[in-house]
Protein backbone atom coordinates (compact mmCIF):
# COMPACT_ATOMS: atom_id res chain seq x y z
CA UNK A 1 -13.11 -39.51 104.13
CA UNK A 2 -13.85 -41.62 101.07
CA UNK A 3 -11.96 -44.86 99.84
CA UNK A 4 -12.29 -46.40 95.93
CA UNK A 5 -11.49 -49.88 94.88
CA UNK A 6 -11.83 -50.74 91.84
CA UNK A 7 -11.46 -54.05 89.99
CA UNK A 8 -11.27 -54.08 86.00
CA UNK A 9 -11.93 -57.30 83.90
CA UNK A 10 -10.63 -57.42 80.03
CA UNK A 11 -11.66 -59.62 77.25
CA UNK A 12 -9.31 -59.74 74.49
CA UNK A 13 -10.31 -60.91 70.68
CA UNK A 14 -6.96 -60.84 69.07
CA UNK A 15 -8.69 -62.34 66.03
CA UNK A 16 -11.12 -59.44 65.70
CA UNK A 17 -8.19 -56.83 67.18
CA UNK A 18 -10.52 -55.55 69.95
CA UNK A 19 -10.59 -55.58 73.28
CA UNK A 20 -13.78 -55.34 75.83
CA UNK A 21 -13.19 -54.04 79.68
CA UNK A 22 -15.64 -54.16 82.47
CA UNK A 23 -14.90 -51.64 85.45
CA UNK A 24 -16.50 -52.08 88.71
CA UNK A 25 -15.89 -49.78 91.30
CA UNK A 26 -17.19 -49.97 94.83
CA UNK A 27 -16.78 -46.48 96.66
CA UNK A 28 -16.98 -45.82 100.69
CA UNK A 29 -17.78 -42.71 102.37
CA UNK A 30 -17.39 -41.69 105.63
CA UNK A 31 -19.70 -38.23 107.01
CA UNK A 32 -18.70 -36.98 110.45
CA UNK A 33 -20.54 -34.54 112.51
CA UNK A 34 -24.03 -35.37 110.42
CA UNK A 35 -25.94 -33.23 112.58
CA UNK A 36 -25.25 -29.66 113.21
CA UNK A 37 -24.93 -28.27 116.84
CA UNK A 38 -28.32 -26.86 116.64
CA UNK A 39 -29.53 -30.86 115.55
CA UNK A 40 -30.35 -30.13 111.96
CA UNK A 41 -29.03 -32.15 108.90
CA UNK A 42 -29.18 -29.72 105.81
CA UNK A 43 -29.28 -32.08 102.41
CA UNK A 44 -30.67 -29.04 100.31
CA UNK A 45 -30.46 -25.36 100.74
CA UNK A 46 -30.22 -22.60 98.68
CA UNK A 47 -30.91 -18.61 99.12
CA UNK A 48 -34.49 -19.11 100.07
CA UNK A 49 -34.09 -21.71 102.99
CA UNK A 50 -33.54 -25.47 103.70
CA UNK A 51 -34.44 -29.01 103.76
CA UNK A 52 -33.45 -31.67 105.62
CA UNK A 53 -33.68 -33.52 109.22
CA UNK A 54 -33.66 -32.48 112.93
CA UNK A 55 -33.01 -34.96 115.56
CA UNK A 56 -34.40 -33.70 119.14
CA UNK A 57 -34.12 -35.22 122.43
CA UNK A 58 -37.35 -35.29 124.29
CA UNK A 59 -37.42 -37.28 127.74
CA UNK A 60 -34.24 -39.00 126.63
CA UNK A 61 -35.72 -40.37 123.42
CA UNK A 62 -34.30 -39.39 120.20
CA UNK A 63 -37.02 -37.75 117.73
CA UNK A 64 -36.57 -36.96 114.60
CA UNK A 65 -38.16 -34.80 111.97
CA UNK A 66 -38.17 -34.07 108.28
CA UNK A 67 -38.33 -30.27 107.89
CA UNK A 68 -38.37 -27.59 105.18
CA UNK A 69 -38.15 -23.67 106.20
CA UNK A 70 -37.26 -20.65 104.20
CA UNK A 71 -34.92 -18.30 105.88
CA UNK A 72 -37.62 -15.64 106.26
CA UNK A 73 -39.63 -17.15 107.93
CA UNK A 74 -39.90 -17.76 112.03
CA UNK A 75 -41.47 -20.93 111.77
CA UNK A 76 -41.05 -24.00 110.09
CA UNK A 77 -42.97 -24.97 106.72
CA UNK A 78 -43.31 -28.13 107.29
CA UNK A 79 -42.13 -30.34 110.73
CA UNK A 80 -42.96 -34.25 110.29
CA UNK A 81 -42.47 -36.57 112.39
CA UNK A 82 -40.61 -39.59 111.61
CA UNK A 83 -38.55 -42.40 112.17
CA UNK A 84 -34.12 -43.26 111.73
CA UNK A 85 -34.90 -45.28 108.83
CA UNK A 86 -36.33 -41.79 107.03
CA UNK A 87 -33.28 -40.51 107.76
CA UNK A 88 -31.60 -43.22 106.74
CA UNK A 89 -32.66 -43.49 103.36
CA UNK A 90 -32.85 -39.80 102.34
CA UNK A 91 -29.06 -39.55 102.71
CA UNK A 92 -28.67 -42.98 100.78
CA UNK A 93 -31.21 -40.80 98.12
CA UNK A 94 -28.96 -38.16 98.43
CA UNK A 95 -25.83 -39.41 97.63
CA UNK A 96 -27.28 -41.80 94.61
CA UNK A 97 -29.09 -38.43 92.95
CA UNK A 98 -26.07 -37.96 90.09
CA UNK A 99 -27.93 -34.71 89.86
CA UNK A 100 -27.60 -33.51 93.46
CA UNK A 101 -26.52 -29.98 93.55
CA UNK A 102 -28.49 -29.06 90.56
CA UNK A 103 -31.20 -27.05 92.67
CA UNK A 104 -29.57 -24.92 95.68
CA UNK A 105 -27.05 -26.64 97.11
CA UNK A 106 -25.99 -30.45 98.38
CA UNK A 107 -24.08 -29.43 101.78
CA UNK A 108 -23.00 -31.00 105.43
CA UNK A 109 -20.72 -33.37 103.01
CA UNK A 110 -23.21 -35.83 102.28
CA UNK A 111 -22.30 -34.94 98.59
CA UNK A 112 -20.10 -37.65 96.79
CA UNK A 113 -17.21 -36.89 95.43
């Protein structure tokens, strides 16, 4: 789900004939279901593999881990640890990159509209 307002200001010079407009527009997005069943966020992917996030829960603590696999492979490239603010700001990253979707694929609607 995804709301728009917008608020436009004009500046008229009816001496010069011209008019001057400044458009602001403050969008909000909503993503559901962020994580997949299996725990994993996918922000890229393409026909090679994925990157993104997993969130695991070990001993009741949430963990969670930047990751980047191909799909041939049993194992995971790369598996780092880190913390919700990672997270955090790669999907704020992710939906300010204008040019997201321009290698593989933006996907689990974190793409803006």
């Amino acid at each position: 789900m995804s709301s728009v307002e917008r608020q436009i200001d004009v500046d008229l010079d009816a001496d010069e004939n011209a008019a001057s407009a400044v458009v602001e527009e403050r969008r909000e997005l909503s993503i559901s279901e962020l994580f997949n069943a299996n725990g994993e966020l996918r922000l890229w992917q393409d026909s090679a593999g994925w990157s993104g996030y997993v969130r695991e829960i070990v001993d009741d603590e949430t963990r969670y881990y930047a990751v980047n696999t191909r799909f041939d492979e049993d194992e995971w490239i790369s598996k780092i640890h880190c913390g919700e603010r990672a997270v955090h700001d790669a999907i704020r990253s992710h939906i300010e990159d204008r040019h997201a979707g321009g290698v593989g694929n933006f996907v689990k609607r974190c793409s803006p509209p």
